[in-house]
PDB file of N, CA and C in Angstrom:
ATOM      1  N   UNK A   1    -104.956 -17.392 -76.706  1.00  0.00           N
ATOM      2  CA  UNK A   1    -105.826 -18.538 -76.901  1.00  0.00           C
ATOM      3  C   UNK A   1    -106.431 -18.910 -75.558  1.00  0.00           C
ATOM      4  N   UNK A   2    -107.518 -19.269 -75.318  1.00  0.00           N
ATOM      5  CA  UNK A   2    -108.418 -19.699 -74.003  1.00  0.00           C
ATOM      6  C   UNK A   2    -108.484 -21.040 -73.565  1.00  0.00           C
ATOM      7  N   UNK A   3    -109.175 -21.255 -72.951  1.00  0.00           N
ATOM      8  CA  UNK A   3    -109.329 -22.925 -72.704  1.00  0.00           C
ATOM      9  C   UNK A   3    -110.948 -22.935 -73.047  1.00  0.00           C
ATOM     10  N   UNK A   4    -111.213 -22.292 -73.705  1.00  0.00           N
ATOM     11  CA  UNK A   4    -112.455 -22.705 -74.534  1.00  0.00           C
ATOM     12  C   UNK A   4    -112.113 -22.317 -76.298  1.00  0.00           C
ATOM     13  N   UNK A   5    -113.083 -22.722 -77.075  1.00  0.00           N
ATOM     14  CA  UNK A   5    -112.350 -23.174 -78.440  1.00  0.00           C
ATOM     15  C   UNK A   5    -112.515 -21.384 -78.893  1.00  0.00           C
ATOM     16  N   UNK A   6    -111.362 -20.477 -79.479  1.00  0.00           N
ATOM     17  CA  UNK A   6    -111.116 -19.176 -79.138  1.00  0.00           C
ATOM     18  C   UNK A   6    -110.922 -19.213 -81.339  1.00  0.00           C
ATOM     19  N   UNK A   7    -111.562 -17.802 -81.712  1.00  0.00           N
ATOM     20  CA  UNK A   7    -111.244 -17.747 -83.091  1.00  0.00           C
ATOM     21  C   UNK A   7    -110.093 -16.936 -83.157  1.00  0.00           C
ATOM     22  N   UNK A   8    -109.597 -17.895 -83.784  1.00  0.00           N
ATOM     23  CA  UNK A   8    -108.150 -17.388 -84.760  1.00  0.00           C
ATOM     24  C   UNK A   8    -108.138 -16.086 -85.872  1.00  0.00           C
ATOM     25  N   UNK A   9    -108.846 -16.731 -86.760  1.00  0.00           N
ATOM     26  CA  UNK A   9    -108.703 -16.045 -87.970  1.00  0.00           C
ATOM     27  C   UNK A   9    -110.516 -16.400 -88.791  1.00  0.00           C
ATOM     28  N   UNK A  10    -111.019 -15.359 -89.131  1.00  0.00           N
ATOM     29  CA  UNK A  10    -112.225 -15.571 -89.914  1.00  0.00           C
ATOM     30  C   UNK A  10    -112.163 -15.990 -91.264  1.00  0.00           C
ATOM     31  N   UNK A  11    -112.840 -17.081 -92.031  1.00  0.00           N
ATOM     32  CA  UNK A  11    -112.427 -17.230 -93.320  1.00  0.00           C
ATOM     33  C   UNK A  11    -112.116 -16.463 -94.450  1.00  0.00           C
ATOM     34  N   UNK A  12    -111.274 -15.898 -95.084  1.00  0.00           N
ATOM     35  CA  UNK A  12    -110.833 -15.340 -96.179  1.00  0.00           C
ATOM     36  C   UNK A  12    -110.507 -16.278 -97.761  1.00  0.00           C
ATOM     37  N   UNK A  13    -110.971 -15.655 -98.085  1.00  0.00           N
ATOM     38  CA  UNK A  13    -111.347 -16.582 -99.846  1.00  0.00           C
ATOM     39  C   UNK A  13    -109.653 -15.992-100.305  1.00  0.00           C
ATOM     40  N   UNK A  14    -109.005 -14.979-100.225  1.00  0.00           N
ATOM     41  CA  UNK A  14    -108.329 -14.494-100.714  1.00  0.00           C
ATOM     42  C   UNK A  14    -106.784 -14.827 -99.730  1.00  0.00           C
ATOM     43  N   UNK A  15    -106.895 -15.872 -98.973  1.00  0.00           N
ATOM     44  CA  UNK A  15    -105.439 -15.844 -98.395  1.00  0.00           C
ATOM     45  C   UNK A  15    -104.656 -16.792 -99.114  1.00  0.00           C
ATOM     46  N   UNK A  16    -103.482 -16.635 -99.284  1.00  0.00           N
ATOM     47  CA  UNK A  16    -102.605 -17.247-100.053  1.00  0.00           C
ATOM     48  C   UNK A  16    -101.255 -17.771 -99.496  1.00  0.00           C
ATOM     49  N   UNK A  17    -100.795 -17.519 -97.854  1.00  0.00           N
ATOM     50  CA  UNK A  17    -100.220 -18.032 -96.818  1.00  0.00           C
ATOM     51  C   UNK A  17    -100.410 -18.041 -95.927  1.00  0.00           C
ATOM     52  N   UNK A  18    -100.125 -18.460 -94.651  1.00  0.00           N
ATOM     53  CA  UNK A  18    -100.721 -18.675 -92.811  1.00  0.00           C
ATOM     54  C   UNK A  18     -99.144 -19.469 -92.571  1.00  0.00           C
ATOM     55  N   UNK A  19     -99.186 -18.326 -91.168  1.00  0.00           N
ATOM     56  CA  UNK A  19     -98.295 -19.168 -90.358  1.00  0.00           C
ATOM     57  C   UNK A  19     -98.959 -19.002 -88.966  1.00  0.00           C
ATOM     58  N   UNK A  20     -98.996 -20.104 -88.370  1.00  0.00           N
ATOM     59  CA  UNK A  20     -99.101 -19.756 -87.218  1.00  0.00           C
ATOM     60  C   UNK A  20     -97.948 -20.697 -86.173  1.00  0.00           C
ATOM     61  N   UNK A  21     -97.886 -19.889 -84.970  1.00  0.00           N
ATOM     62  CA  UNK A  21     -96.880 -20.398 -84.175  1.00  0.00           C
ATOM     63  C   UNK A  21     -96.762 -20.484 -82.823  1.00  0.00           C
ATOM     64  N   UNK A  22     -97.174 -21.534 -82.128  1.00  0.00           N
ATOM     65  CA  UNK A  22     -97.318 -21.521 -80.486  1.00  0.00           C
ATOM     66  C   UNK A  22     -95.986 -20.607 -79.698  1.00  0.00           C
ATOM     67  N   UNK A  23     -96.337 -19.153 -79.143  1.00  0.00           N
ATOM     68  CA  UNK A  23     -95.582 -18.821 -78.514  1.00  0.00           C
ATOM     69  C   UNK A  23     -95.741 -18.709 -77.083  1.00  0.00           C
ATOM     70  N   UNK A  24     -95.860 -20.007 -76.495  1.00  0.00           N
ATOM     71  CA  UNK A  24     -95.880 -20.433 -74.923  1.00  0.00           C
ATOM     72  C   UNK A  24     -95.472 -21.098 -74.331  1.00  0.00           C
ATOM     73  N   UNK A  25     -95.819 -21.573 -73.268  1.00  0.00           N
ATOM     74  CA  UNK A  25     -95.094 -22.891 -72.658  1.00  0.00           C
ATOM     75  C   UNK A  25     -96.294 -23.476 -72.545  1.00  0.00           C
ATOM     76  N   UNK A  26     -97.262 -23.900 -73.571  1.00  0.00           N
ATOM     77  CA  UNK A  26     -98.194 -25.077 -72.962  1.00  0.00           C
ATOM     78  C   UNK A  26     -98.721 -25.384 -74.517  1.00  0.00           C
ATOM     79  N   UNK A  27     -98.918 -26.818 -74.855  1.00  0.00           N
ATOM     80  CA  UNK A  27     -99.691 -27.149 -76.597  1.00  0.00           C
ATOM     81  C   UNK A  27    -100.700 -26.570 -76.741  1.00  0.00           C
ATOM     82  N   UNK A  28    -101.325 -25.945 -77.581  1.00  0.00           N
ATOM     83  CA  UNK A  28    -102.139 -25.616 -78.303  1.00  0.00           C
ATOM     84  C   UNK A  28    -102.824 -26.220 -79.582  1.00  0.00           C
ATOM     85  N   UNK A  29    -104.043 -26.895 -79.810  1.00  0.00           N
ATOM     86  CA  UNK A  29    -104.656 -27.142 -81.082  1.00  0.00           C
ATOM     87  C   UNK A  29    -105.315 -26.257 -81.629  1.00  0.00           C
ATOM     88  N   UNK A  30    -105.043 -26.605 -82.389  1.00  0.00           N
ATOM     89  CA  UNK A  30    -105.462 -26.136 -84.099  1.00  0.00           C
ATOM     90  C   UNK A  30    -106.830 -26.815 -84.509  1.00  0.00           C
ATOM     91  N   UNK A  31    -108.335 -26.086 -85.314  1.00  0.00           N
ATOM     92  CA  UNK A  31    -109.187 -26.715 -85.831  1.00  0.00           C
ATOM     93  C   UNK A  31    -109.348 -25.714 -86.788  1.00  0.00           C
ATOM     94  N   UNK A  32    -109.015 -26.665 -88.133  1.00  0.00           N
ATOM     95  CA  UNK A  32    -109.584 -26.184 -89.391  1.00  0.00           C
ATOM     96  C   UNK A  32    -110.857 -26.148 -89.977  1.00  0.00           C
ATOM     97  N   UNK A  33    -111.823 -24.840 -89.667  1.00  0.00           N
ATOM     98  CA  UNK A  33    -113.083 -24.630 -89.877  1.00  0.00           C
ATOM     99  C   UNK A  33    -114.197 -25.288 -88.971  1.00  0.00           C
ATOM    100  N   UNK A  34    -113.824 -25.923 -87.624  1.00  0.00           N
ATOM    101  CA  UNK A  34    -114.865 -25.950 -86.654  1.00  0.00           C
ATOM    102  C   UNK A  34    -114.165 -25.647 -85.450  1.00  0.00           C
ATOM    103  N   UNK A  35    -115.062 -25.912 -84.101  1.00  0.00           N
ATOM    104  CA  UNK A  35    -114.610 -25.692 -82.600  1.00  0.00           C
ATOM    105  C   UNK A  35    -113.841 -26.557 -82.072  1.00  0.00           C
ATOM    106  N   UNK A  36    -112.617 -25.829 -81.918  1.00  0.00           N
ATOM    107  CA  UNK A  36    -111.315 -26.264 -81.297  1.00  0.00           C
ATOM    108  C   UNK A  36    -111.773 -27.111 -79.935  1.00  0.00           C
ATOM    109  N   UNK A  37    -111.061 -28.626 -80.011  1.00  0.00           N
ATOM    110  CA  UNK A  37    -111.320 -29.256 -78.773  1.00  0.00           C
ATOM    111  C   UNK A  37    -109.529 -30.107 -78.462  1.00  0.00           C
ATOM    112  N   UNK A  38    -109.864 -29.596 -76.892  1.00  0.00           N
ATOM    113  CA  UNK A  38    -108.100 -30.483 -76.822  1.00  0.00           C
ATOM    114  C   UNK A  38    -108.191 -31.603 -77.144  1.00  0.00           C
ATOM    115  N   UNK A  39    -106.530 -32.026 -77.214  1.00  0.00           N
ATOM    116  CA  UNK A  39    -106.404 -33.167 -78.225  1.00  0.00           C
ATOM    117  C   UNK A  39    -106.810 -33.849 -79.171  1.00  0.00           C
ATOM    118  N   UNK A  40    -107.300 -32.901 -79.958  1.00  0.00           N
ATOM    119  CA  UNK A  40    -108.225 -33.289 -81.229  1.00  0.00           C
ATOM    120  C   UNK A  40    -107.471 -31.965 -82.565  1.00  0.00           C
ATOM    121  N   UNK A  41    -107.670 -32.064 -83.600  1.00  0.00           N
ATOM    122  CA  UNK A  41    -106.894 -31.294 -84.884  1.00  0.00           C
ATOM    123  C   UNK A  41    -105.465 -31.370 -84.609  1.00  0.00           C
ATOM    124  N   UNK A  42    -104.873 -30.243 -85.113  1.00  0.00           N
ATOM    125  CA  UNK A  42    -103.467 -29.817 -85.468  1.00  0.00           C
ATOM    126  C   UNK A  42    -102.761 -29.033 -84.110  1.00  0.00           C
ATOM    127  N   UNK A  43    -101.990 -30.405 -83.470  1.00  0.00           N
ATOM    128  CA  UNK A  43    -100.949 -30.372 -82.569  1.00  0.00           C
ATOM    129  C   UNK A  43     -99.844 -28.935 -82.441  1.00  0.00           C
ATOM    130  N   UNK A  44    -100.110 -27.679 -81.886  1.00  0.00           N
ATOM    131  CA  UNK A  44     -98.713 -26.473 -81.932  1.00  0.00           C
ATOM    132  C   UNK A  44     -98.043 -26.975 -80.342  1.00  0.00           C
ATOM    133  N   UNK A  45     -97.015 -27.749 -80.259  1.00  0.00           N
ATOM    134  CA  UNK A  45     -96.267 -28.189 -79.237  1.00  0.00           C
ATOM    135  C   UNK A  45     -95.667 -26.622 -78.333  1.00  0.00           C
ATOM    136  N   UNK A  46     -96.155 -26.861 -77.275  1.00  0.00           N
ATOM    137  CA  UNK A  46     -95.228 -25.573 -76.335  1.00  0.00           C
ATOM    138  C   UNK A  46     -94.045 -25.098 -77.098  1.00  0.00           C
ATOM    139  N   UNK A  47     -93.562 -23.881 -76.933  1.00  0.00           N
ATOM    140  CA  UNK A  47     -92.318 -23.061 -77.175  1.00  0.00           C
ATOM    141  C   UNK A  47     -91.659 -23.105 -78.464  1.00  0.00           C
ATOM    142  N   UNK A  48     -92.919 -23.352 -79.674  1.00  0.00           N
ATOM    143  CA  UNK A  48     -92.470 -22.766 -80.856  1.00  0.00           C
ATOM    144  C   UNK A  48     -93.456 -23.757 -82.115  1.00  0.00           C
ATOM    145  N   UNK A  49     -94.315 -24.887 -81.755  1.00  0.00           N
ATOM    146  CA  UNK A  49     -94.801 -25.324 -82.723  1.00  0.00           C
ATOM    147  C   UNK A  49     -95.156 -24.845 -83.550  1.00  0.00           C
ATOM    148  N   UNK A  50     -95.098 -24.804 -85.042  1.00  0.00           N
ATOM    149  CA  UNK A  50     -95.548 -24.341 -86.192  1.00  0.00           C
ATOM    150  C   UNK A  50     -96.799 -25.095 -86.699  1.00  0.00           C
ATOM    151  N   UNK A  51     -97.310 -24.034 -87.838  1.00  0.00           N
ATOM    152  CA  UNK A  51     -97.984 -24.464 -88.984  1.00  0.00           C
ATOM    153  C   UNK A  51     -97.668 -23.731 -89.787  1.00  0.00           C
ATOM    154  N   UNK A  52     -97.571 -23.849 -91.451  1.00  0.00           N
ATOM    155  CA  UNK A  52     -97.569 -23.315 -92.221  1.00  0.00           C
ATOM    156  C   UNK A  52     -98.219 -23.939 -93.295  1.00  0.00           C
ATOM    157  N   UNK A  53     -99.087 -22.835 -94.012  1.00  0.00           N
ATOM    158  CA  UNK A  53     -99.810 -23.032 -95.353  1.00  0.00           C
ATOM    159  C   UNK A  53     -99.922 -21.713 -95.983  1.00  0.00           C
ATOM    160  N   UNK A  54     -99.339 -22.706 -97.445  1.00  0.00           N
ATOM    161  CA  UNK A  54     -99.322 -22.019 -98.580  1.00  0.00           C
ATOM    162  C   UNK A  54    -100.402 -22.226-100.017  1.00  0.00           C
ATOM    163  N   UNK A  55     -99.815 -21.321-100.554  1.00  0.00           N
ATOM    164  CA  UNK A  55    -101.454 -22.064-101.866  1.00  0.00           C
ATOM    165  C   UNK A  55    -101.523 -23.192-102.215  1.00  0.00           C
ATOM    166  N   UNK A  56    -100.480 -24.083-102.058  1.00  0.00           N
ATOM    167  CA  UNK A  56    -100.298 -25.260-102.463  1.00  0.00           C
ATOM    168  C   UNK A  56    -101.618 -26.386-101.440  1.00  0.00           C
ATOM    169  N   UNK A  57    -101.598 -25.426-100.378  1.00  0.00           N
ATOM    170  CA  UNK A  57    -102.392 -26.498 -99.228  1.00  0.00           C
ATOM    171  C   UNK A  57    -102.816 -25.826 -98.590  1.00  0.00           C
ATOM    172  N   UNK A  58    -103.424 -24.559 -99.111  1.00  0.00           N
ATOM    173  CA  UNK A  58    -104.259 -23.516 -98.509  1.00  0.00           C
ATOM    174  C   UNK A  58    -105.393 -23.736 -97.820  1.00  0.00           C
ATOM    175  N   UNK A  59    -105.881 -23.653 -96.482  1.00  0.00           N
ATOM    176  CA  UNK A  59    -107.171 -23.494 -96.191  1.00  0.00           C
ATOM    177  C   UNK A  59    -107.846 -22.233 -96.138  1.00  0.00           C
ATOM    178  N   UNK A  60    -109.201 -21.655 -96.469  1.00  0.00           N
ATOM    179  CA  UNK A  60    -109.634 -20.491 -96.438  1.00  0.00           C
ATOM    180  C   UNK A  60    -110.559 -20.552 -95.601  1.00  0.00           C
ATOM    181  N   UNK A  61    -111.221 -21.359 -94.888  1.00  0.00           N
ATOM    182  CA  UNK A  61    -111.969 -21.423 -93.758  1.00  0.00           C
ATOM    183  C   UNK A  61    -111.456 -20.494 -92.563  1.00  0.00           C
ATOM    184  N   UNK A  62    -112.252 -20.615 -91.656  1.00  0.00           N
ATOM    185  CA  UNK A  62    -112.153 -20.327 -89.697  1.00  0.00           C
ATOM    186  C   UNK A  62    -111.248 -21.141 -89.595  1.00  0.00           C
ATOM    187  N   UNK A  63    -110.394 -20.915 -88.836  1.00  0.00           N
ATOM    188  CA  UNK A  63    -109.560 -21.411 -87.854  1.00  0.00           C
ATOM    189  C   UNK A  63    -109.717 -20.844 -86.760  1.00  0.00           C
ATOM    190  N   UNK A  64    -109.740 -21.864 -85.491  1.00  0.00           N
ATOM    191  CA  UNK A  64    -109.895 -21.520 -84.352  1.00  0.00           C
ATOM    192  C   UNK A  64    -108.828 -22.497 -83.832  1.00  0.00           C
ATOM    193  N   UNK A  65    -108.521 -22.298 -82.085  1.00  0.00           N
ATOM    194  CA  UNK A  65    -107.787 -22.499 -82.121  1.00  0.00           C
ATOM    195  C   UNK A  65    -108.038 -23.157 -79.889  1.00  0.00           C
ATOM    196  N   UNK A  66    -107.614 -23.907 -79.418  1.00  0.00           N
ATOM    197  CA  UNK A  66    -107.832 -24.122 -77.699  1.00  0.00           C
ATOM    198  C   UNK A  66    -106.448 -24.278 -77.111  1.00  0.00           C
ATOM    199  N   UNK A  67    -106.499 -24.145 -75.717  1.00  0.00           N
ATOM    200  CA  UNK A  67    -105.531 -24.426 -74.719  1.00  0.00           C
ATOM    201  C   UNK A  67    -105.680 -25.184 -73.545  1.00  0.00           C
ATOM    202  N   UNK A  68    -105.390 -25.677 -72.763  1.00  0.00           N
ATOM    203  CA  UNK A  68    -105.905 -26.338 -71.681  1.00  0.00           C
ATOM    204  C   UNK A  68    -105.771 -24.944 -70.371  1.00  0.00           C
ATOM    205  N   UNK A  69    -104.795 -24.155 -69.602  1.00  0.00           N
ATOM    206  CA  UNK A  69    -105.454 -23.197 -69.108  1.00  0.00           C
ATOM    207  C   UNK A  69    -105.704 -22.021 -69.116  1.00  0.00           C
ATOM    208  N   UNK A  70    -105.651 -21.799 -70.769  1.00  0.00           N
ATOM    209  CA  UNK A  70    -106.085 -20.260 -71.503  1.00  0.00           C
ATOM    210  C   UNK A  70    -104.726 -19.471 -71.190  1.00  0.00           C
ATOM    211  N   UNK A  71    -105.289 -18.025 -71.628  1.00  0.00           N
ATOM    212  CA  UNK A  71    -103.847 -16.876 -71.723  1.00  0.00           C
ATOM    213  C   UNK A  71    -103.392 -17.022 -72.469  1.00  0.00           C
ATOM    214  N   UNK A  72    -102.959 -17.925 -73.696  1.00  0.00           N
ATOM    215  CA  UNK A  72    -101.678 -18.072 -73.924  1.00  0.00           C
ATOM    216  C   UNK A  72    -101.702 -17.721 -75.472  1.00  0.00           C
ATOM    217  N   UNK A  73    -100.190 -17.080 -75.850  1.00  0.00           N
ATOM    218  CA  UNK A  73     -99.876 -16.498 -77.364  1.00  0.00           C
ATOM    219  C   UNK A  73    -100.373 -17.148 -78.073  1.00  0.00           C
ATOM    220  N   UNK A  74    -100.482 -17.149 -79.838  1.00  0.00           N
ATOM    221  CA  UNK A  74    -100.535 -17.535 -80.733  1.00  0.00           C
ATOM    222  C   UNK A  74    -100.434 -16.529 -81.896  1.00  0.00           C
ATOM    223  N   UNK A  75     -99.093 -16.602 -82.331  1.00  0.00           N
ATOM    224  CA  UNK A  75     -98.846 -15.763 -83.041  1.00  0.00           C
ATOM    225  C   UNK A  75     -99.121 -16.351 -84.704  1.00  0.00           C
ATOM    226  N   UNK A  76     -99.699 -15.331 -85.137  1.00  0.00           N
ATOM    227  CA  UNK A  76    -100.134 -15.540 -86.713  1.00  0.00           C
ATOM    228  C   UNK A  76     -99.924 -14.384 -87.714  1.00  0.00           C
ATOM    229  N   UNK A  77     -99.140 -14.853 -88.639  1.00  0.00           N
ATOM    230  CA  UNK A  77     -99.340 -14.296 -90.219  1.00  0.00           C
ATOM    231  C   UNK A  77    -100.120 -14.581 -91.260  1.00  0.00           C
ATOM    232  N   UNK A  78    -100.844 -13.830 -91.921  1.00  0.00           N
ATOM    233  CA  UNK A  78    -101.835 -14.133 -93.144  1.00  0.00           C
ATOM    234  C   UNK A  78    -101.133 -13.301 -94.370  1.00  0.00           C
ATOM    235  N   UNK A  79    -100.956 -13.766 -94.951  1.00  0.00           N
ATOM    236  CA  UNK A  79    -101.247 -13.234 -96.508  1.00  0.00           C
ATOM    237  C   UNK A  79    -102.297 -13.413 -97.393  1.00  0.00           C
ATOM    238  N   UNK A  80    -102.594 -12.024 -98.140  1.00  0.00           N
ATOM    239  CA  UNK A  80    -103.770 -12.231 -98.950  1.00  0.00           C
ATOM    240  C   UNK A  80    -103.378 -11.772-100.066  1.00  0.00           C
ATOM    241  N   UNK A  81    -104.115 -12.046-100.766  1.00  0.00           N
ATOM    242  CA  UNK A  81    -104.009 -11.464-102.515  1.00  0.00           C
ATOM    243  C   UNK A  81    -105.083 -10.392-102.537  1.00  0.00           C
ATOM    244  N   UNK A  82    -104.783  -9.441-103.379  1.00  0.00           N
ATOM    245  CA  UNK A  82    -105.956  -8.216-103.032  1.00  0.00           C
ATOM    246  C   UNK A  82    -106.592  -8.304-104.425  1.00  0.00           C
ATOM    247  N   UNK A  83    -108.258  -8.629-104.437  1.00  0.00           N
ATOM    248  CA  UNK A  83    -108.453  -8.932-105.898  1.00  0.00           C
ATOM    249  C   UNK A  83    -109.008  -7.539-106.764  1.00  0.00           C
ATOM    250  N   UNK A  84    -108.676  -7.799-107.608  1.00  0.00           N
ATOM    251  CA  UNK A  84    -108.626  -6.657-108.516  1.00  0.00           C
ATOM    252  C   UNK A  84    -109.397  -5.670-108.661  1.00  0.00           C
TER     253      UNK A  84
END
């Protein structure tokens, strides 16, 4: 993730879980379907913050994602449904 607003994941109509998980030593936000700005969206706290979504509270948009001085992990799982 950068210290400018960095894409995560491109929208998928077909995902059906997301995890994502700050693996660093510094917070990371989260923006669901626009440009990631610090201290603004979904808080991943240094050295393990989560998110998780499931169909229940699925987003299928962009996610992107910022840091304050870049480099740093963000580890993510997607699941999709493969349509027929």
């Amino acid at each position: 993730i950068g210290s400018s607003s960095t894409s995560v994941l491109a929208a998928n109509p077909n995902r059906r879980f997301l995890f994502l998980v700050n693996d660093s030593d510094e917070n990371i936000y989260v923006s669901l379907g626009g440009i990631a700005v610090l201290n603004e969206g979904i808080l991943l706290t240094a050295g393990g913050g989560a998110l998780t979504l499931d169909i229940a509270a699925m987003w299928l948009g962009e996610i992107s994602a910022i840091c304050a001085s870049g480099s740093k992990n963000l580890t993510v799982s997607e699941g999709t449904l493969t349509p027929p």
